[in-house]
Protein backbone atom coordinates (compact mmCIF):
# COMPACT_ATOMS: atom_id res chain seq x y z
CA UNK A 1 62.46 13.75 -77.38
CA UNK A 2 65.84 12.30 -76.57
CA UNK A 3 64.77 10.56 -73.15
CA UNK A 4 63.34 7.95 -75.77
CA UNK A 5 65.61 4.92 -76.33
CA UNK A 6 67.18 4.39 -80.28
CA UNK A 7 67.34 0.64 -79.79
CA UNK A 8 64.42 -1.65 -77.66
CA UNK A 9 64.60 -5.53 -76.78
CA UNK A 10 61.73 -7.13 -75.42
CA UNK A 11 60.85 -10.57 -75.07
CA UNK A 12 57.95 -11.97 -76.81
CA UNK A 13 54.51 -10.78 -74.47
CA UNK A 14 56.35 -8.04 -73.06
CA UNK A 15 55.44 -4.57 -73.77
CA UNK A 16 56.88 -0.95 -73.52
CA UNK A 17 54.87 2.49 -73.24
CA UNK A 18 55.89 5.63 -74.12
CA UNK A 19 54.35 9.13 -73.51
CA UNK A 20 53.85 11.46 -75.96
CA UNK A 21 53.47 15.24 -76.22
CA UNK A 22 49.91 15.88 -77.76
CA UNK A 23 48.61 18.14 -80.39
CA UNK A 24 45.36 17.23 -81.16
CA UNK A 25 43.78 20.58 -80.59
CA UNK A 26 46.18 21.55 -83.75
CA UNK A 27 44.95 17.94 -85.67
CA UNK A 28 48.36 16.41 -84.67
CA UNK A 29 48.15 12.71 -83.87
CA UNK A 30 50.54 10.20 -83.19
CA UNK A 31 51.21 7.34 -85.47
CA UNK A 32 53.23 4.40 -85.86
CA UNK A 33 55.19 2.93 -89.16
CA UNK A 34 56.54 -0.29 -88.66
CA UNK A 35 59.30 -1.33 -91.24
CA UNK A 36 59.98 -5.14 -91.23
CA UNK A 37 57.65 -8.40 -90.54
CA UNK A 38 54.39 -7.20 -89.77
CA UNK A 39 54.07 -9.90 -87.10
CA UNK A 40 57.07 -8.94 -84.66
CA UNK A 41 55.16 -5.57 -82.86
CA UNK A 42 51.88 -4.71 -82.26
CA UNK A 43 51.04 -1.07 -81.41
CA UNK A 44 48.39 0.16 -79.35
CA UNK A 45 46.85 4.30 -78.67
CA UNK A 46 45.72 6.04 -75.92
CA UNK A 47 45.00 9.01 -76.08
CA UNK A 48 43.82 11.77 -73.42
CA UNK A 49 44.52 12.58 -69.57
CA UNK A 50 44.89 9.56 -67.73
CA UNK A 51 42.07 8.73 -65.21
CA UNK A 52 41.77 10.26 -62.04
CA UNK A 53 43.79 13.45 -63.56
CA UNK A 54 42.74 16.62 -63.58
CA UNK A 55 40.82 17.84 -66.34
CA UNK A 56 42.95 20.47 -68.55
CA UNK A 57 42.44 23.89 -69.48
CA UNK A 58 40.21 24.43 -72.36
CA UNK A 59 42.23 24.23 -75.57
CA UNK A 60 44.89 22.34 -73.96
CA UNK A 61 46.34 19.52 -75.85
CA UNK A 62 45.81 15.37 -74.30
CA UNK A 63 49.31 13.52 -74.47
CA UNK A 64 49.16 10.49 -76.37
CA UNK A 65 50.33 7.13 -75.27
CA UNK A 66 51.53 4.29 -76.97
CA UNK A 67 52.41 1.18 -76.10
CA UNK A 68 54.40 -1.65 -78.55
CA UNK A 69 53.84 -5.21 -77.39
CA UNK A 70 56.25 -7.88 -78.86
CA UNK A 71 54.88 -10.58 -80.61
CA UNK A 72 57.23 -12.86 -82.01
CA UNK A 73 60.92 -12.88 -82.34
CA UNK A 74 62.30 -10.41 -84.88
CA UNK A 75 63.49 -6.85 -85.72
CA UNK A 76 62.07 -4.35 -87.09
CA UNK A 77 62.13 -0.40 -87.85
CA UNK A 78 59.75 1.13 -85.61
CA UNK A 79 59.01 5.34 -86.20
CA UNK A 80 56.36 7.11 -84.15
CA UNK A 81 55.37 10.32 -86.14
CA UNK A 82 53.41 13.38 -85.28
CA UNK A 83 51.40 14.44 -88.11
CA UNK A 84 48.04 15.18 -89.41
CA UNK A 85 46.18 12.61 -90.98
CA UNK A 86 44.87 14.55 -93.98
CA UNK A 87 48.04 15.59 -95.08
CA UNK A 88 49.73 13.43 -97.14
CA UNK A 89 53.24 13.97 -98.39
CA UNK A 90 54.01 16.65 -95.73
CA UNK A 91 56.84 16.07 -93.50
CA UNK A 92 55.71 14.70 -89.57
CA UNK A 93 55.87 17.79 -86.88
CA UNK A 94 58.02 15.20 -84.46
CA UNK A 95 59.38 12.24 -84.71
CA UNK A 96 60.36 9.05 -82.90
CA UNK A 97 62.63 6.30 -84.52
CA UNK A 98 63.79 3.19 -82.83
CA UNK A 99 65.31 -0.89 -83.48
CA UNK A 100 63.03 -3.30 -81.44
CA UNK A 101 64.53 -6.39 -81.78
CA UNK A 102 62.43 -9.27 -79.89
CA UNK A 103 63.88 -12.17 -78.51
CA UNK A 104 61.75 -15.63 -77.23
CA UNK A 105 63.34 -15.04 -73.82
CA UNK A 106 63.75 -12.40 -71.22
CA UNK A 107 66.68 -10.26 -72.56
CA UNK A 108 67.53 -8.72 -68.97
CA UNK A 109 67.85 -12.91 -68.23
């Protein structure tokens, strides 16, 4: 997963979405750990094929999708992690870790 950005600025209401690799058919899912003021990020799930797609083979696994909306200035830690949710202290599958650091203003401004 190194297409994924290490570092993220956003400006408060702005959002980013990222697509995951699925594997719920294995009891994977997707979560998020935010390290930092709980009221900086919000993160959001979709999972499945878009609509309109095509449906997939049978025991194919649905990508996941999630998207981080900024909600007040701040930085925090944010880690997306593949694991299964009845499994507690076992390592995730996959991981994605990044710094979002939102801003009140545009930062492309």
């Amino acid at each position: 997963m190194n297409e994924h950005p290490d570092h993220l600025d956003l400006a408060v209401g702005q959002e980013w979405t990222v697509k995951l690799p699925g594997l719920g058919t294995a009891g994977y899912m997707w979560q998020e750990q935010v390290s930092g003021p709980p009221d900086v990020v919000a993160v959001s799930w979709r999972r499945g094929f878009p609509p309109g797609t095509e449906p997939a083979a049978v025991g194919v696994s649905a990508p996941e999708t999630a998207t981080i909306r900024a909600l007040g200035p701040g930085d925090v830690t944010l880690n997306l992690v593949q694991v299964r949710p009845w499994q507690h202290d076992v390592a995730p599958i996959s991981e994605l870790r990044m710094t979002v650091r939102v801003s009140m203003t545009d930062p492309a401004t």
